[in-house]
C-alpha atoms as a PDB file:
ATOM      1  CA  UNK A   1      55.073 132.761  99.332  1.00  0.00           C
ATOM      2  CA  UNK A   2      58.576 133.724  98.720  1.00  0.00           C
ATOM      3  CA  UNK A   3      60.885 136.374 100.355  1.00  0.00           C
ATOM      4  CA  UNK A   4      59.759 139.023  97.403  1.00  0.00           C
ATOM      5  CA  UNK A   5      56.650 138.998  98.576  1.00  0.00           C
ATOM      6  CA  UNK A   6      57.351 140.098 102.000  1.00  0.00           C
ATOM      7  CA  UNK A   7      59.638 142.798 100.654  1.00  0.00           C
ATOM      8  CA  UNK A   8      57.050 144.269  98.367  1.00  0.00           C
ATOM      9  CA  UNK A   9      54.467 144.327 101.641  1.00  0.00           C
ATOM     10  CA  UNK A  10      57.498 146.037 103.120  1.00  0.00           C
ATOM     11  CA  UNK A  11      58.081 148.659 100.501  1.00  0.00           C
ATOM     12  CA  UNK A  12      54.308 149.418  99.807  1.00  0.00           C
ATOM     13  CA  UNK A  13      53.958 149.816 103.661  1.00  0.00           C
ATOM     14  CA  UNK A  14      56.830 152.206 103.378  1.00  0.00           C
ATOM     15  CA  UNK A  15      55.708 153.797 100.565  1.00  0.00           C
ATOM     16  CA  UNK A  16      51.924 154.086 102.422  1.00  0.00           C
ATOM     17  CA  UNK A  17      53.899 155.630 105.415  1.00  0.00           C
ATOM     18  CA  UNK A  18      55.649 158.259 103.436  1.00  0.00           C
ATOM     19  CA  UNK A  19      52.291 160.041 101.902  1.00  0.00           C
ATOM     20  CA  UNK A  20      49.636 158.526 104.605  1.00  0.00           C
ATOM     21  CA  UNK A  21      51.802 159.888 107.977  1.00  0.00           C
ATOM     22  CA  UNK A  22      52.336 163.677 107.476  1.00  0.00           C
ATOM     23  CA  UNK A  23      49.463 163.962 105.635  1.00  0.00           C
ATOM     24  CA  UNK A  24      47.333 161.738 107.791  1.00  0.00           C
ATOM     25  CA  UNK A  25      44.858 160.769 105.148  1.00  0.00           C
ATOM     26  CA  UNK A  26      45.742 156.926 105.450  1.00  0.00           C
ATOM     27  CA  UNK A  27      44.098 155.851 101.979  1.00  0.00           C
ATOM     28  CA  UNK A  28      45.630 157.905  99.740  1.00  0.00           C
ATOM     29  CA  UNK A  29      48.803 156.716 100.934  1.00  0.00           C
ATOM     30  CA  UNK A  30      47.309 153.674 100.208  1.00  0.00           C
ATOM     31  CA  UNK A  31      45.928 154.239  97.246  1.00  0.00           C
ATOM     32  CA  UNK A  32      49.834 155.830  96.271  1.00  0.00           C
ATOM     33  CA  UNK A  33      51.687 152.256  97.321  1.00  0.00           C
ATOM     34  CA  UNK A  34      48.879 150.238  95.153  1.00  0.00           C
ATOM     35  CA  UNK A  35      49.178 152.567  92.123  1.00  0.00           C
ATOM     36  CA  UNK A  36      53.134 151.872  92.421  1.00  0.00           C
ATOM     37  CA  UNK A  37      52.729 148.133  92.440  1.00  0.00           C
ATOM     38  CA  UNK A  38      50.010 148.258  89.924  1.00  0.00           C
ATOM     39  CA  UNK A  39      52.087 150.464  87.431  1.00  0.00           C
ATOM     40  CA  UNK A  40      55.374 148.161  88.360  1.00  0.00           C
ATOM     41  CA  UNK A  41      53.737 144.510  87.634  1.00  0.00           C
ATOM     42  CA  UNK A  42      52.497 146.116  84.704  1.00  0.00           C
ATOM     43  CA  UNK A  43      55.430 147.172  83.216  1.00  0.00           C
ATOM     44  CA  UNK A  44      57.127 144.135  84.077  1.00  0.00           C
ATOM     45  CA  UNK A  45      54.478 142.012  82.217  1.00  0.00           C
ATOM     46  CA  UNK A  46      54.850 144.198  79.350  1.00  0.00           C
ATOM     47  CA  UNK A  47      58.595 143.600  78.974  1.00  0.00           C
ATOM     48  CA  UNK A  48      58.068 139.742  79.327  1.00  0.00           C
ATOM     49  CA  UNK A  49      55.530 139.315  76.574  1.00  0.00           C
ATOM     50  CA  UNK A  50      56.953 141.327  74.087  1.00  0.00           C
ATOM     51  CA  UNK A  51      58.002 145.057  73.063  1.00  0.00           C
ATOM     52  CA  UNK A  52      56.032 147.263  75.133  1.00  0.00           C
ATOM     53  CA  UNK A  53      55.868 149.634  72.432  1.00  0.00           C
ATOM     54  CA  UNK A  54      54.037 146.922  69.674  1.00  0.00           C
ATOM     55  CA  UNK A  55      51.580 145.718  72.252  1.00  0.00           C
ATOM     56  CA  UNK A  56      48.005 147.708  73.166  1.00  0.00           C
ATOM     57  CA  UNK A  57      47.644 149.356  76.724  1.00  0.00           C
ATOM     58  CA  UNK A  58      45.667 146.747  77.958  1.00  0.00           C
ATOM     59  CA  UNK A  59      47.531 143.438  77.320  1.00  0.00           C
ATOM     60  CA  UNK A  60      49.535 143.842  80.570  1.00  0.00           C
ATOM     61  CA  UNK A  61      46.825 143.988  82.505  1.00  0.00           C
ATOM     62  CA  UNK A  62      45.493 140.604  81.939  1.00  0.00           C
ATOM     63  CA  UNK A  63      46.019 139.050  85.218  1.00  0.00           C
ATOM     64  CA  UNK A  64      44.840 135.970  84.632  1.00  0.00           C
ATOM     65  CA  UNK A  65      47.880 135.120  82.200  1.00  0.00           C
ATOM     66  CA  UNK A  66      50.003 136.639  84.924  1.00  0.00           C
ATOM     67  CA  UNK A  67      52.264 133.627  86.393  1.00  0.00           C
ATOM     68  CA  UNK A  68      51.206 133.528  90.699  1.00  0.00           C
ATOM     69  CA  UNK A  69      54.418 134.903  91.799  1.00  0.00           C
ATOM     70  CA  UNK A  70      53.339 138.272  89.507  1.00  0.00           C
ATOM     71  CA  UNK A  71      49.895 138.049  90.996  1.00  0.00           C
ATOM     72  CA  UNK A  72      50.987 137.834  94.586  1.00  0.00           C
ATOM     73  CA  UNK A  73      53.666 140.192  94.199  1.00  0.00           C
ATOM     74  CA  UNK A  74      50.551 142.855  93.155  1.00  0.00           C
ATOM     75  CA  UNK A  75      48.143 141.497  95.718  1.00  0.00           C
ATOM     76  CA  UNK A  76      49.971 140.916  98.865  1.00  0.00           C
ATOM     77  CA  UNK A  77      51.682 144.611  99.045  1.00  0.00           C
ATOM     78  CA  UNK A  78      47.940 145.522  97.621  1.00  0.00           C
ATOM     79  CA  UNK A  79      46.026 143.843 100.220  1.00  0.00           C
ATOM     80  CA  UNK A  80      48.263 144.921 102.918  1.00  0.00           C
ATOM     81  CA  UNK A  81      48.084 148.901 102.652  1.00  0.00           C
ATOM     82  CA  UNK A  82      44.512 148.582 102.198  1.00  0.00           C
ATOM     83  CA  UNK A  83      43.988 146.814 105.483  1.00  0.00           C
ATOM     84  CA  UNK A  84      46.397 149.238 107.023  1.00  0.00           C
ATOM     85  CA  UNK A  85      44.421 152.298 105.721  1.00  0.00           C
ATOM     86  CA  UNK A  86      41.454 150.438 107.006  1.00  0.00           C
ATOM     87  CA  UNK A  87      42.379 149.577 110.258  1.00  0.00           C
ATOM     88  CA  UNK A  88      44.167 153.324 111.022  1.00  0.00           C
ATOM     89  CA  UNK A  89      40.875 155.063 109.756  1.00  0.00           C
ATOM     90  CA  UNK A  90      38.593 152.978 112.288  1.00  0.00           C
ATOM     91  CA  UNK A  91      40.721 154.293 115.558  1.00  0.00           C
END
């Protein structure tokens, strides 16, 4: 684990703040930080293997070519809004 990784937790806690706390409905702010990681790893695994515009939709979403930094830097921020969502909804 690297210091990226604990920024992206950071910023997709942020991010689950911003839409879960006024609104109080904990998973779609959730659900809102993992759709901006998803969409962002994406897009940067487009750009590495080739022209994004040459390559079909799903070829950035094969994770399992991903390198592990990629893959923790969509799971960690990932995991960590959904356990927040979970554990705010339970109380």
């Amino acid at each position: 684990m690297n210091i990226t990784h604990l920024e992206h937790i950071i910023y997709a806690l942020a991010l689950f703040a911003i839409i879960g706390w006024p609104s109080r409905n904990w998973w779609a702010g959730a659900a809102f930080a993992a759709a901006f990681f998803i969409g962002r790893e994406h897009a940067q695994r487009e750009y590495k293997i080739g022209d994004p515009s040459k390559l079909m939709p799903w070829e950035g979403f094969d994770v399992w070519r991903w390198s592990l930094d990629a893959q923790l830097d969509l799971a960690l921020p990932v995991l960590a809004v959904l356990i927040a969502a979970f554990l705010l909804t339970r109380r």
